[in-house]
Protein backbone atom coordinates (compact mmCIF):
# COMPACT_ATOMS: atom_id res chain seq x y z
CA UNK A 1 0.00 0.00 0.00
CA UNK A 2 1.36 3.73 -0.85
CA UNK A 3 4.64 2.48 -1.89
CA UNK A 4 7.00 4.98 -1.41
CA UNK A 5 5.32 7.47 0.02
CA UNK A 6 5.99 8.63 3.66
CA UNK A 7 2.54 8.42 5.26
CA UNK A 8 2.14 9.34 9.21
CA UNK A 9 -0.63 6.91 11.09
CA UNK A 10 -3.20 9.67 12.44
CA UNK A 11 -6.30 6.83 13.37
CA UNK A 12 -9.42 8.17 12.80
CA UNK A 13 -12.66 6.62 15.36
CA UNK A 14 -14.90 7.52 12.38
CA UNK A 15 -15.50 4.55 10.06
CA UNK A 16 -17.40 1.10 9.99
CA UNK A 17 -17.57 -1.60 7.85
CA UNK A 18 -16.97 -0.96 3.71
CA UNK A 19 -19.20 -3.40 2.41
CA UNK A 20 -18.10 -2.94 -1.28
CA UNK A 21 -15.32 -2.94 -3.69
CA UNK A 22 -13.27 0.43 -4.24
CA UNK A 23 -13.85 2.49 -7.43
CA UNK A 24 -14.40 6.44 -7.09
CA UNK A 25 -11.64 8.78 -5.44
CA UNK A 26 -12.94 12.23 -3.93
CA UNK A 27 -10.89 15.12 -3.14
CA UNK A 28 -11.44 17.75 -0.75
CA UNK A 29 -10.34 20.76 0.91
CA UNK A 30 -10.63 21.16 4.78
CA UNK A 31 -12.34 24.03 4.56
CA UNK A 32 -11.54 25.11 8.08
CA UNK A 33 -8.64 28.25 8.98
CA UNK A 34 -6.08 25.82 10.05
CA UNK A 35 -4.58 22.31 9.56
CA UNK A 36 -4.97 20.85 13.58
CA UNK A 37 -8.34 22.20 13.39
CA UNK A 38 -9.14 19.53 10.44
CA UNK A 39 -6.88 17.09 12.09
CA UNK A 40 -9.23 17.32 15.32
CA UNK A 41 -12.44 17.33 13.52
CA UNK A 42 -11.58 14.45 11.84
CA UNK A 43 -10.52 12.88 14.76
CA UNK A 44 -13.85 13.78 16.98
CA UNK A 45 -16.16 10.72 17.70
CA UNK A 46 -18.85 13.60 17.78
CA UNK A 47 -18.46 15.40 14.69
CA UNK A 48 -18.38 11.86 12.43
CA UNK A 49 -16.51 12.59 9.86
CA UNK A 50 -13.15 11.32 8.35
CA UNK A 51 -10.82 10.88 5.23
CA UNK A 52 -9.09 7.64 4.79
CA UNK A 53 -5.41 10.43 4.01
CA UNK A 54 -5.11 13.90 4.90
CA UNK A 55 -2.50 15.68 2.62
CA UNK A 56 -0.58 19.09 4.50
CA UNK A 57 0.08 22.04 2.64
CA UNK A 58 3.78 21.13 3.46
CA UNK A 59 3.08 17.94 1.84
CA UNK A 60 3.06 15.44 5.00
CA UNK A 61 0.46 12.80 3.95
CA UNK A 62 -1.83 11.63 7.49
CA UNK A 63 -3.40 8.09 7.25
CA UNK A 64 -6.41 8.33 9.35
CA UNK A 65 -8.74 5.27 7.71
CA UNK A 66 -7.55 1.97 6.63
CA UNK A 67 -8.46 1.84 2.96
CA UNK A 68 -10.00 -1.40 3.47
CA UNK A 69 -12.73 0.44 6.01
CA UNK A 70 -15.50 3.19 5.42
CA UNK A 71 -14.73 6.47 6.13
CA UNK A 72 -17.06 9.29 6.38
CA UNK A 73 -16.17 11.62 3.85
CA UNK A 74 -18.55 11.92 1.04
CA UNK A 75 -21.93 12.46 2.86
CA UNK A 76 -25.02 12.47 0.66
CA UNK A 77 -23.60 11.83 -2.87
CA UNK A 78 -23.98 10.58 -6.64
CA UNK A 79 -22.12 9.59 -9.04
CA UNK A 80 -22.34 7.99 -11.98
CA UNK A 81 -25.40 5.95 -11.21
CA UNK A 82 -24.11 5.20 -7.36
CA UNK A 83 -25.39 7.02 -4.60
CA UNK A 84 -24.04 6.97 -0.71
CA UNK A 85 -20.35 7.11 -2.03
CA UNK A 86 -18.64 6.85 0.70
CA UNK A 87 -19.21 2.78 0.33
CA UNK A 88 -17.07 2.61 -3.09
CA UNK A 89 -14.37 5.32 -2.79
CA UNK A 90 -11.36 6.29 -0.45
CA UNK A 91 -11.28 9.91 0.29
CA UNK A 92 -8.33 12.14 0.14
CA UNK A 93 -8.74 15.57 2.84
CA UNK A 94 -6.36 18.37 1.11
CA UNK A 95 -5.85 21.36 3.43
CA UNK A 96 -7.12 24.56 2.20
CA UNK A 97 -9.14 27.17 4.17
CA UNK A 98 -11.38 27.25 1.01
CA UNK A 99 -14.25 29.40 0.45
CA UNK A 100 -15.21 30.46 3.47
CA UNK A 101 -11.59 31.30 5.23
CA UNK A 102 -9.58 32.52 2.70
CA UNK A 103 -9.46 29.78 -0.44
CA UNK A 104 -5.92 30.32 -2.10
CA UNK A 105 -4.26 27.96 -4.45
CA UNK A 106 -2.39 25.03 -3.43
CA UNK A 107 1.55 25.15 -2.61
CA UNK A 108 3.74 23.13 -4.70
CA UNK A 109 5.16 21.02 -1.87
CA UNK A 110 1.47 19.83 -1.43
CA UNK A 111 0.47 18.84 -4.50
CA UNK A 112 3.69 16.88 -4.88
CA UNK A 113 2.60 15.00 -2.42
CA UNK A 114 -1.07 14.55 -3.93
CA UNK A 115 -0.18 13.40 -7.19
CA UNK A 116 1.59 10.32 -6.21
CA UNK A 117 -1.14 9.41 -3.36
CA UNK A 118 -3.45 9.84 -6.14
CA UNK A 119 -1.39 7.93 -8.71
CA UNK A 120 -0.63 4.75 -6.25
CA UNK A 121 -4.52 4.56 -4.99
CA UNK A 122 -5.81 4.69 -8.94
CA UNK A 123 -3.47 1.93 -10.57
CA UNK A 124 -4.11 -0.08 -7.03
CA UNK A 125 -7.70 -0.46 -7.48
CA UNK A 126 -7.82 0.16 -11.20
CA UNK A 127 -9.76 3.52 -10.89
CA UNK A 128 -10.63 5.47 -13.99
CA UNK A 129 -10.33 8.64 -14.73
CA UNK A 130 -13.82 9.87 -14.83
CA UNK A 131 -13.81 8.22 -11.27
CA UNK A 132 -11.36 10.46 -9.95
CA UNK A 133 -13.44 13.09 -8.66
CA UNK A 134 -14.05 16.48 -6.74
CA UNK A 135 -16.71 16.67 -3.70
CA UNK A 136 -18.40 19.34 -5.64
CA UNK A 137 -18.63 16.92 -8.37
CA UNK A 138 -20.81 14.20 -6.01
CA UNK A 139 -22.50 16.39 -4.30
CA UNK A 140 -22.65 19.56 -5.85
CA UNK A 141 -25.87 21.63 -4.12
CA UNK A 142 -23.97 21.31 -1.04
CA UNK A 143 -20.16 21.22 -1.83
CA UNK A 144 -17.68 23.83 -3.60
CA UNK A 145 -14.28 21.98 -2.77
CA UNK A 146 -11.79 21.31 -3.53
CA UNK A 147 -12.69 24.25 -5.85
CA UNK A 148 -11.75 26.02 -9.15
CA UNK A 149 -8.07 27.06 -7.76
CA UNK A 150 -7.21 23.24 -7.56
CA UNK A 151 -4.80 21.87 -10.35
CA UNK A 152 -6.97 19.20 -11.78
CA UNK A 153 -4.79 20.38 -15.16
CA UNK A 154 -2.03 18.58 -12.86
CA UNK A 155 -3.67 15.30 -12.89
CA UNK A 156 -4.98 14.94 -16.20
CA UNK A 157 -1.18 15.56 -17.69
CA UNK A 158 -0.43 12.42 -16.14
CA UNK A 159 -3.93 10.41 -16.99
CA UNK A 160 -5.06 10.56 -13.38
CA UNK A 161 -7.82 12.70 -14.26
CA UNK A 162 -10.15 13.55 -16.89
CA UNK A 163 -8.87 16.42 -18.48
CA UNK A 164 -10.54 20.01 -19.58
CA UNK A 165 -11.27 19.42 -23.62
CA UNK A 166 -9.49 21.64 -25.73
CA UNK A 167 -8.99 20.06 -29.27
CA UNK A 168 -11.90 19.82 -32.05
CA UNK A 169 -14.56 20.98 -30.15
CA UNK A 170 -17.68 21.53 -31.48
CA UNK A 171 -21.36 22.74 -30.56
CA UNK A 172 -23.79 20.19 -30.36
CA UNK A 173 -26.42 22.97 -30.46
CA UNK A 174 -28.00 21.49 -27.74
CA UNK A 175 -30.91 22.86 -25.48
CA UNK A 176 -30.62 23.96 -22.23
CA UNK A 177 -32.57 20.27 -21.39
CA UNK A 178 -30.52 18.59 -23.60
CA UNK A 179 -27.72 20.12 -21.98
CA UNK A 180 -28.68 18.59 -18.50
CA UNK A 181 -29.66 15.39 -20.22
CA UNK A 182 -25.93 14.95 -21.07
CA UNK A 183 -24.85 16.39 -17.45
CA UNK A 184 -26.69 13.13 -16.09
CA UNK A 185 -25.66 11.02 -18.53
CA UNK A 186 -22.00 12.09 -17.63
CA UNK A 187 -22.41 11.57 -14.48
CA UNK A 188 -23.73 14.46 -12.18
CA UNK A 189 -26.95 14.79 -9.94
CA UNK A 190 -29.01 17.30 -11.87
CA UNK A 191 -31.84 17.70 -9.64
CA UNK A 192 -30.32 21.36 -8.65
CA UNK A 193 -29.54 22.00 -11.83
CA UNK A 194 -27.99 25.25 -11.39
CA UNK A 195 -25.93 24.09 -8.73
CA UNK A 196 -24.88 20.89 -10.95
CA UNK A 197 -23.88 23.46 -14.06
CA UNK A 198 -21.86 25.69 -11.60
CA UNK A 199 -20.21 22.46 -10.53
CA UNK A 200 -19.51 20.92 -14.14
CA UNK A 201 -18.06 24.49 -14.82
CA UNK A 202 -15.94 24.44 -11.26
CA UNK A 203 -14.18 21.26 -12.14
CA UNK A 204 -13.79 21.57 -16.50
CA UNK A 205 -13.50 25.66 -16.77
CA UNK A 206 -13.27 27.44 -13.60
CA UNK A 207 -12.19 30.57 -15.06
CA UNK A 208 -15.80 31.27 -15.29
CA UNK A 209 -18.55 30.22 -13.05
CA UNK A 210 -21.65 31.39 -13.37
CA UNK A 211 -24.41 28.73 -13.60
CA UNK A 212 -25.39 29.45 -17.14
CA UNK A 213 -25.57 27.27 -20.36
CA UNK A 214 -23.09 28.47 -22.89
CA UNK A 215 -22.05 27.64 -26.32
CA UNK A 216 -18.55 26.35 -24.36
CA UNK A 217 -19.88 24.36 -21.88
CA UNK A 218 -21.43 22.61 -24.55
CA UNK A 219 -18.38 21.90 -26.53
CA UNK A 220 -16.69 20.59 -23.48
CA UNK A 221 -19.54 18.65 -22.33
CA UNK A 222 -19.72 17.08 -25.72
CA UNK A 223 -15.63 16.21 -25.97
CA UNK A 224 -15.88 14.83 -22.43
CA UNK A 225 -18.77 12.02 -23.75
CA UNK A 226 -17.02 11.28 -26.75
CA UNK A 227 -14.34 8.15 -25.17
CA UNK A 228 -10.98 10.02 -25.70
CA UNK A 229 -11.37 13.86 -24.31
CA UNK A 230 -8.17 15.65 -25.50
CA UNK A 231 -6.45 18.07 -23.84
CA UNK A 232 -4.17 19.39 -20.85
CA UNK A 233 -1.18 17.60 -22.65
């Protein structure tokens, strides 16, 4: 497990049983103003929640749920046709203030730690790329992390992540229904279907977020159907 990579036991109480095989990675942000304040949240029988790794913005990786058990990461979620996630994936913690405390982009020394977790935990349980995903992706009325400032551009480069279309795109001229139709289809919960554009736009062109149907979410949409998306190469 995690070859290579120095990993510091942090046990977790919050987990049970998994129940199910592994197939979807989520990625988060803390969300909270510092590091031990995650670390302790995570750690609190009361608050029940956990990641199965917690990744420092210094890049020290914590293990705080066997792989093997369920954390409680994910909360309600969908994706893909699966629903209560936290059954099929492992969830990776990233710490960020995010939205609410000051969201900034992620250091260098952090992300090099991130990328090989990532790596090791997709070939190990044969994880595809439209399976490596952001919380805002599974649950996106309620969740904004890990956000548009993370380097998802990062993954993709190295086929650990779907990556943002850019070559031969072209409008399918679809309506805003049609539109959603292929959201679901790809794999989001469109029953807030604002929320679920703002989130497809968060994760595959965060440079602008604004909820609305657009001649290039379209295009991207469309690539990312199609079964070899180019781009971020």
């Amino acid at each position: 497990m995690t070859s290579g990579l120095t990993i510091i036991e942090t046990p977790s109480p919050n987990f049970d049983e998994r129940g199910a095989p592994v197939s979807i990675l989520v990625l988060h942000y803390t969300g909270m103003q510092t590091a031990d304040a995650a670390i302790q949240r995570l750690c609190d029988p009361a608050a029940k929640v956990s990641a199965h790794y917690l990744v420092a913005e210094d890049g020290t990786i914590l293990r705080m749920v066997q792989e093997d058990k369920r954390a409680w990461h994910a909360g309600k979620s969908y994706w893909r046709g699966h629903s209560g996630l936290n059954s099929i994936s492992i969830g990776i913690e990233i710490v960020n203030p995010g939205h609410e405390f000051g969201y900034r982009p992620f250091p260098d020394a952090q992300m090099s730690s991130v990328i090989p977790l990532v790596a090791d935990i997709k070939a190990r349980y044969g994880i595809t790329r439209g399976n490596v995903v952001g919380h805002s992706d599974i649950a996106p009325a309620r969740k904004q992390d890990p956000g548009e400032l993370f380097p998802w551009h990062s993954l993709a480069r190295l086929r650990l992540a779907l990556p943002r279309p850019t070559k031969n795109l072209m409008d399918p001229g679809w309506t805003d229904a049609g539109f959603m139709l292929a959201l679901e289809r790809f794999g989001y919960d469109v029953s807030d279907q604002k929320m679920a554009v703002i989130a497809f736009q968060r994760r595959f062109r965060p440079e602008h977020i604004d909820g609305e149907i657009d001649m290039e979410c379209r295009c991207i949409l469309l690539a990312l159907l199609l079964p070899k998306p180019q781009g971020d190469d």
